[in-house]
C-alpha atoms as a PDB file:
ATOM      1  CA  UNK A   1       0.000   0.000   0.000  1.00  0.00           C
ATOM      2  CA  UNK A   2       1.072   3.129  -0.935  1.00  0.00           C
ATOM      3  CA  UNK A   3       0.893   7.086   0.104  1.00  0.00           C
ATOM      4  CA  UNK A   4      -1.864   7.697  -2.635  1.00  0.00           C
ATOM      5  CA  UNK A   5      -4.107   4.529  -1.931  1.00  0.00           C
ATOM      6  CA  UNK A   6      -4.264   5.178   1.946  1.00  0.00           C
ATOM      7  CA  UNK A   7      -5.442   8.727   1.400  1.00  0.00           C
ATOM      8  CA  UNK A   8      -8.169   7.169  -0.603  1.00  0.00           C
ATOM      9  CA  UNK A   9      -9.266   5.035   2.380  1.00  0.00           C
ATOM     10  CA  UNK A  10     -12.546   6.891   3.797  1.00  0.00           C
ATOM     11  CA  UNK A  11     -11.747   7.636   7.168  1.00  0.00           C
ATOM     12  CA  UNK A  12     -15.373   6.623   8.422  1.00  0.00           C
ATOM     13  CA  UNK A  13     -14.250   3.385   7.213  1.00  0.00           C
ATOM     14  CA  UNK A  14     -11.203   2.993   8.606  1.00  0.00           C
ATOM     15  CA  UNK A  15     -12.791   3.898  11.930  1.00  0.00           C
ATOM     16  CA  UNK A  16     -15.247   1.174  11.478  1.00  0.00           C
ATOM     17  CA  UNK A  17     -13.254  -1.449  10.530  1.00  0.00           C
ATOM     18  CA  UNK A  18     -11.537  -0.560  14.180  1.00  0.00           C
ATOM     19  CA  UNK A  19     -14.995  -0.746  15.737  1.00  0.00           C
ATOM     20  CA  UNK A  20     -15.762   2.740  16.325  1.00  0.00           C
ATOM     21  CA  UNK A  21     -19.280   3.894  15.120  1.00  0.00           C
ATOM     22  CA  UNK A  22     -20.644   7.632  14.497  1.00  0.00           C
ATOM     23  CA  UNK A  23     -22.630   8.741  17.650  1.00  0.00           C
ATOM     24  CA  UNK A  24     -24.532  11.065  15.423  1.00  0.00           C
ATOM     25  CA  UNK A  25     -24.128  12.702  11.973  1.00  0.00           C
ATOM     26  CA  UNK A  26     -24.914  16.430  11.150  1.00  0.00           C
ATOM     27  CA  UNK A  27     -24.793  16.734   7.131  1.00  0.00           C
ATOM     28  CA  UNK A  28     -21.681  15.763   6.170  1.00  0.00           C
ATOM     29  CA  UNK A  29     -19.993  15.537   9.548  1.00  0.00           C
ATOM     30  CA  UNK A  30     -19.790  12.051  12.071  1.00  0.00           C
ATOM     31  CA  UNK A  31     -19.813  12.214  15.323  1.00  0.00           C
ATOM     32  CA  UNK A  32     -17.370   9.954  17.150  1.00  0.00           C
ATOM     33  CA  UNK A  33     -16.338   8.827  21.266  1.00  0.00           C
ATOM     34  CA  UNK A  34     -13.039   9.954  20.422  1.00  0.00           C
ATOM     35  CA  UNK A  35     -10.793   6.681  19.323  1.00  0.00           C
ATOM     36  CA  UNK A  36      -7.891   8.493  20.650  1.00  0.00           C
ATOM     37  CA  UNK A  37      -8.823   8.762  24.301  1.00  0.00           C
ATOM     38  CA  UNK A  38     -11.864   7.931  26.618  1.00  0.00           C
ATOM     39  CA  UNK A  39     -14.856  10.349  26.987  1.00  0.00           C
ATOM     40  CA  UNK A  40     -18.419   9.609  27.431  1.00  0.00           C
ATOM     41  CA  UNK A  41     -19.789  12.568  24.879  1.00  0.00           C
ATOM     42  CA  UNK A  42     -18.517  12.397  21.409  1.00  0.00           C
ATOM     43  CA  UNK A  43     -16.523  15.212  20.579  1.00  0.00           C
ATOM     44  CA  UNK A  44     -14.256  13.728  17.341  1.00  0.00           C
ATOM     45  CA  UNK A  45     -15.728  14.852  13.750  1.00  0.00           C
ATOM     46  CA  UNK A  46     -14.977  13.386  10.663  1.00  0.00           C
ATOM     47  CA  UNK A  47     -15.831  15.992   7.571  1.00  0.00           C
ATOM     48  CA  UNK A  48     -16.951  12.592   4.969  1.00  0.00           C
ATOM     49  CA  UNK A  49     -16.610  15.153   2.204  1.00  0.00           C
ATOM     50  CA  UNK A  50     -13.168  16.535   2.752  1.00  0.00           C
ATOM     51  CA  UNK A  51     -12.001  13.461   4.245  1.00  0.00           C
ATOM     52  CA  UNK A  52     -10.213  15.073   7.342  1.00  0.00           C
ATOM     53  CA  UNK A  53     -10.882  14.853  11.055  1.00  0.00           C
ATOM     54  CA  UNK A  54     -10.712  16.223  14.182  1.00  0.00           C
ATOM     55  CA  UNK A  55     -10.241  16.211  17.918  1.00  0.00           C
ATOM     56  CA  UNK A  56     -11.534  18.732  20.175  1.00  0.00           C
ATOM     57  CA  UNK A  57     -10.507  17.339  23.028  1.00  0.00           C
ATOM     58  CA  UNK A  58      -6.546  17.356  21.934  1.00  0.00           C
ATOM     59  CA  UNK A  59      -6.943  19.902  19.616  1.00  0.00           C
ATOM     60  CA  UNK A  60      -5.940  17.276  17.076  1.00  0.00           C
ATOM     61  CA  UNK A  61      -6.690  16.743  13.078  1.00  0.00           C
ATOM     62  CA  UNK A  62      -5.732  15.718   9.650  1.00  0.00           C
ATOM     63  CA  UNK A  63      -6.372  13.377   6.742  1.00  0.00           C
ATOM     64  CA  UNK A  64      -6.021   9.873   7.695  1.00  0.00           C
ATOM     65  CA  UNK A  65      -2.605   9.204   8.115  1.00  0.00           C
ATOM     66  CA  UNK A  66      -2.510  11.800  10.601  1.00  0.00           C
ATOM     67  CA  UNK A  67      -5.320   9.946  12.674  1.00  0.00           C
ATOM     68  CA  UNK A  68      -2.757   6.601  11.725  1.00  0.00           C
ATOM     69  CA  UNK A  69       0.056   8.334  13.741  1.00  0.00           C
ATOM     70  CA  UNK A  70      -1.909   9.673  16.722  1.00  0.00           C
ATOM     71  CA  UNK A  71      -3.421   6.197  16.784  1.00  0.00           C
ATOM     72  CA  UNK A  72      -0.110   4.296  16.868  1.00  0.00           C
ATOM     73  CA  UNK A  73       1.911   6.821  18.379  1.00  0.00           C
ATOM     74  CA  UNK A  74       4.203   7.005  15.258  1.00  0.00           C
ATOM     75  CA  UNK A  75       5.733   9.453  12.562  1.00  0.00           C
ATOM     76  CA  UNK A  76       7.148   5.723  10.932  1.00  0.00           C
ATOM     77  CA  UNK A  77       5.232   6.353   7.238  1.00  0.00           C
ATOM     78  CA  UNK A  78       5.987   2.943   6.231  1.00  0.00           C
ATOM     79  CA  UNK A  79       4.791   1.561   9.506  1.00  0.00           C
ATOM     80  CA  UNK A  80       1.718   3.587   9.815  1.00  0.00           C
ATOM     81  CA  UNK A  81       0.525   2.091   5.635  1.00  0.00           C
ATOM     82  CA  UNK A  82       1.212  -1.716   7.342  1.00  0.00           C
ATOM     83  CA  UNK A  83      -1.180  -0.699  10.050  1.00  0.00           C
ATOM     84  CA  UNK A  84      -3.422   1.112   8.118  1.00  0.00           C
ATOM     85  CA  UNK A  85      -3.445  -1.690   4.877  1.00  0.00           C
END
């Protein structure tokens, strides 16, 4: 897996394929429990049309190899496509 392929991956996806659901959506926006942390109210929004997302709580966002590092704790590209893929 490549750079170019990952970026195609739809976040929302991603995130579901780890178990994490939308709490709500608001037009184009899902509402997540953060993945990144525990909280009981969601406050992590994935944009589905411009593909990024963000934390409020850790003032945190980016497309979804930014969400690969915070997740794995890791600036490793080539490690963060094996997790990712």
């Amino acid at each position: 897996m490549n750079i170019q392929t990952t970026k195609q991956i739809r976040i929302e996806d991603y995130l579901h394929a780890l178990g994490h659901l939308p709490v709500r959506q608001c037009g184009a926006n899902l509402w997540y429990r953060s993945p990144l942390r525990e909280e009981t109210d969601a406050s992590f929004k994935v944009n589905t049309e411009l593909e990024k997302w963000y934390d409020f709580g850790i003032g945190k966002g980016g497309n979804i190899l930014a969400l690969a590092a915070e997740l794995y704790r890791s600036e490793d590209v080539a490690y963060l496509l094996k997790r990712i893929g």
